[in-house]
Protein backbone atom coordinates (compact mmCIF):
# COMPACT_ATOMS: atom_id res chain seq x y z
CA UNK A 1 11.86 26.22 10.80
CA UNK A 2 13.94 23.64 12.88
CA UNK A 3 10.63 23.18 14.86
CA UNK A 4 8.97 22.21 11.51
CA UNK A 5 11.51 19.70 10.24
CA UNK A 6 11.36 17.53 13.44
CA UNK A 7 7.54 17.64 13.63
CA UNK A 8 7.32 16.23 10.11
CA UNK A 9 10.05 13.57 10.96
CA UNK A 10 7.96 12.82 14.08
CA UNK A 11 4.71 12.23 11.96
CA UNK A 12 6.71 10.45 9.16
CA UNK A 13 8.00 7.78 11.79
CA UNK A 14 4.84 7.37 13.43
CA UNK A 15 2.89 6.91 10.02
CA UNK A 16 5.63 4.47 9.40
CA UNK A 17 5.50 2.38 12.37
CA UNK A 18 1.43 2.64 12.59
CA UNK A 19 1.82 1.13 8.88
CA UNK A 20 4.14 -1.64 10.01
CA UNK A 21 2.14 -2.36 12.95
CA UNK A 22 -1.23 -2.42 10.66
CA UNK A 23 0.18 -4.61 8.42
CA UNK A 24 1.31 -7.00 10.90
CA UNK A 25 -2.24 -7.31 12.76
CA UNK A 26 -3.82 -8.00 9.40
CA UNK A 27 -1.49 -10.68 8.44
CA UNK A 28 -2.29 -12.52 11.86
CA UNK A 29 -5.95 -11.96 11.77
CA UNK A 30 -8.06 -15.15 10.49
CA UNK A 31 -8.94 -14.69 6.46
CA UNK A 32 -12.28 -13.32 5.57
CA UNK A 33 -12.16 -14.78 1.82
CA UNK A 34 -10.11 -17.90 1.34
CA UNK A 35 -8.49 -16.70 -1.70
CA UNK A 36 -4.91 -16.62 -1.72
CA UNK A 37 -3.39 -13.03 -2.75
CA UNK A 38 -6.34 -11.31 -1.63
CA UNK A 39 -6.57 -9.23 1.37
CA UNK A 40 -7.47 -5.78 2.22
CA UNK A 41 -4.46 -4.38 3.05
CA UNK A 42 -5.05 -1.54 5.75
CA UNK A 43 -1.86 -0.27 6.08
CA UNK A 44 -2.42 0.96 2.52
CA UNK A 45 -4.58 3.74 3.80
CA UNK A 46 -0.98 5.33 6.06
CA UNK A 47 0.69 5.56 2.29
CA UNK A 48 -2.54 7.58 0.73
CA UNK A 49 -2.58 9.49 3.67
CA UNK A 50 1.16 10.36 3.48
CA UNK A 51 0.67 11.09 0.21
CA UNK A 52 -1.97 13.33 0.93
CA UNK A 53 -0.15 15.66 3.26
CA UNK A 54 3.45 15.26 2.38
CA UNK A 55 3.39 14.22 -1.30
CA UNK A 56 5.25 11.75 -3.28
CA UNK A 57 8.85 11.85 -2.03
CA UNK A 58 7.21 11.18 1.67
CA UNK A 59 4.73 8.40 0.09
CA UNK A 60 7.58 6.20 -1.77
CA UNK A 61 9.85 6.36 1.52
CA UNK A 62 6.94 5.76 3.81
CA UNK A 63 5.86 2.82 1.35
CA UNK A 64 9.25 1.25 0.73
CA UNK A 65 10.63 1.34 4.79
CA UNK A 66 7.05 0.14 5.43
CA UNK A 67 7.70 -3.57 3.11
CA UNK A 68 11.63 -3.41 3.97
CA UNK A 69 10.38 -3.08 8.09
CA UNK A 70 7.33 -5.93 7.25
CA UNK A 71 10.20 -8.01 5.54
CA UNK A 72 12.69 -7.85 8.32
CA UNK A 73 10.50 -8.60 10.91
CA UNK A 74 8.13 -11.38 9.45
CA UNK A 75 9.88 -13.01 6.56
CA UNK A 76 13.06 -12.39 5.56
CA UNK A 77 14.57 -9.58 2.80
CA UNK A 78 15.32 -12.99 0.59
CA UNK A 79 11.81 -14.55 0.91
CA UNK A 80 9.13 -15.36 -1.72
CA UNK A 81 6.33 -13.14 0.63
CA UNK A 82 9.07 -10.33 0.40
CA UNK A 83 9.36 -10.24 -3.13
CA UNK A 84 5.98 -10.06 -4.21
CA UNK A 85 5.41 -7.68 -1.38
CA UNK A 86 8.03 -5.18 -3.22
CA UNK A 87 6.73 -5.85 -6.75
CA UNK A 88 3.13 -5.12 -5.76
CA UNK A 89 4.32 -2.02 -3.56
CA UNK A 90 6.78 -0.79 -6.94
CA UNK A 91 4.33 -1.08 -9.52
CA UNK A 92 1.53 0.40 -7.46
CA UNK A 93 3.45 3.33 -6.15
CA UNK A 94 4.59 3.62 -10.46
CA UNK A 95 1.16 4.17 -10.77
CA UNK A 96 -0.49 6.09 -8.11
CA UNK A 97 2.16 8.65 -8.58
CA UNK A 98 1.85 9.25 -12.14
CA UNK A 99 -1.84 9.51 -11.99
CA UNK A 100 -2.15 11.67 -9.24
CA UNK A 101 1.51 13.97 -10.78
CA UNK A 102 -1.12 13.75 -14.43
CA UNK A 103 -4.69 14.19 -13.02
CA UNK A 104 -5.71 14.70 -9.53
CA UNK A 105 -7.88 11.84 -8.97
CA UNK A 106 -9.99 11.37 -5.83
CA UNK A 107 -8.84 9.35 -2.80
CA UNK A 108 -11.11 6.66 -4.36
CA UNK A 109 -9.13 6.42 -7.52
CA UNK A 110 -5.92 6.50 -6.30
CA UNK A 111 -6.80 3.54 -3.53
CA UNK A 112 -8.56 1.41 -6.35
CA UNK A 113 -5.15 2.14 -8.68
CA UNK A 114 -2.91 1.29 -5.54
CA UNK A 115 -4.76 -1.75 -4.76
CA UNK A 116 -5.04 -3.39 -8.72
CA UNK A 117 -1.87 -2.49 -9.48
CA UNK A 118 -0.25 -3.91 -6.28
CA UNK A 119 -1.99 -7.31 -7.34
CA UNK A 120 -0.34 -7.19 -11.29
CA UNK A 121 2.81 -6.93 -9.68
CA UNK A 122 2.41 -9.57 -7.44
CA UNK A 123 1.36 -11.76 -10.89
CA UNK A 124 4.02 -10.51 -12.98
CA UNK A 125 6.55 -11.42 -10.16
CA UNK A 126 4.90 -15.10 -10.10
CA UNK A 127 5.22 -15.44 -13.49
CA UNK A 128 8.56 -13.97 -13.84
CA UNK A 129 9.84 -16.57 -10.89
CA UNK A 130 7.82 -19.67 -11.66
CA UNK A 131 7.58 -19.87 -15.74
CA UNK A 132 3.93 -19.75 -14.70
CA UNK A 133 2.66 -18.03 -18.05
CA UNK A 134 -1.06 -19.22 -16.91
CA UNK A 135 -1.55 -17.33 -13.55
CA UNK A 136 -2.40 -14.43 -15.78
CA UNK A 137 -5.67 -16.11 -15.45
CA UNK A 138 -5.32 -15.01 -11.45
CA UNK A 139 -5.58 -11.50 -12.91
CA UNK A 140 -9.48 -11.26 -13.01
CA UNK A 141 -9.67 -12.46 -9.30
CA UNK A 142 -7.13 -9.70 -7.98
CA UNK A 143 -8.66 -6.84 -10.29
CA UNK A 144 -12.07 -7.55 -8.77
CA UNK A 145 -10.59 -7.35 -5.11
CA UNK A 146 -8.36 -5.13 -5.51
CA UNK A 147 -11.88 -2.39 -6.99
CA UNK A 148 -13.70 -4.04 -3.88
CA UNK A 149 -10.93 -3.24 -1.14
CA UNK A 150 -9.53 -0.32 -2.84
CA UNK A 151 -13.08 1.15 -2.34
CA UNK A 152 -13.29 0.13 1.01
CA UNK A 153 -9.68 1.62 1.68
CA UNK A 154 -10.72 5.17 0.16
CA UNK A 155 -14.03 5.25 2.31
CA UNK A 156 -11.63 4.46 5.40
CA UNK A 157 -8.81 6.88 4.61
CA UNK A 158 -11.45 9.59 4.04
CA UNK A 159 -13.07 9.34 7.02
CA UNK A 160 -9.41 9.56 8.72
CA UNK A 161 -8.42 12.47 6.94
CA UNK A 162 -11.30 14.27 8.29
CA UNK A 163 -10.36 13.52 11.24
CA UNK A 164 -6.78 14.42 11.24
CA UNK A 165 -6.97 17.49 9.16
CA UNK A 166 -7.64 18.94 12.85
CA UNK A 167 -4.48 17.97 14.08
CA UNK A 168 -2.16 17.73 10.76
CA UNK A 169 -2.99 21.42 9.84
């Protein structure tokens, strides 16, 4: 049983650092669409994976050390980057966890969820810190790529969990 325990905290810390490392390559490579807010956000797929083979508990910890890590490291735990980062990450962990606790939905809806929702927190942050009622017009630009790279995510992530189901099992 001991065996077990360490194995998991083994995998948890290496899905953790792979995200932090992920997420630090993608902010340094050049940007593919010049709009600001949108990326794809590839260290997304470590949390759906998590989820996937340890469940929620594992996914919120995993998700939250992942943007306090990101923070420390790049920004700053007082910064403007870090806030939005932990709005987007709360209200898109809210919601992939209820929806997949509700209805099992496919890795496909859960990425599309995690990515749309992550960019109406970011929004409802801005507006919240800037009296900027009118970047709710932002919103259509964010749902659109956050559909576009949430599918991409999904089609990524499932290909990996094919892969590690040989070695995670």
């Amino acid at each position: 049983m001991r065996n077990n325990s360490t194995k998991k905290i083994v995998r948890l810390s290496l899905f953790l650092a792979l995200g932090v490392v992920l997420n630090i390559i993608e902010s340094m490579l050049p940007v593919l669409i010049p709009v600001p807010g949108v990326k794809l956000g590839i260290a997304n797929t470590i949390g759906l994976i998590v989820l996937y083979y340890y469940g929620p508990k594992e996914y919120t910890l995993i998700g939250f050390l992942r943007v306090i890590l990101v923070a420390l490291l790049r920004t700053g735990i007082g910064s403007i980057s870090f806030i939005l980062s932990l709005s987007g990450w709360l209200l898109s962990t809210i919601f992939v966890l209820l929806i997949h606790l509700i209805k099992k939905v496919s890795i496909f809806g859960l990425s599309m969820s995690s990515a749309v929702m992550h960019g109406v927190g970011q929004i409802i942050m801005v507006i919240f810190i800037y009296s900027l009622p009118e970047m709710i017009n932002y919103l259509p630009i964010l749902i659109v790529s956050g559909i576009i790279s949430g599918n991409v995510l999904a089609l990524l992530c499932s290909e990996l969990l094919k892969k590690l189901d040989k070695v995670m099992r």
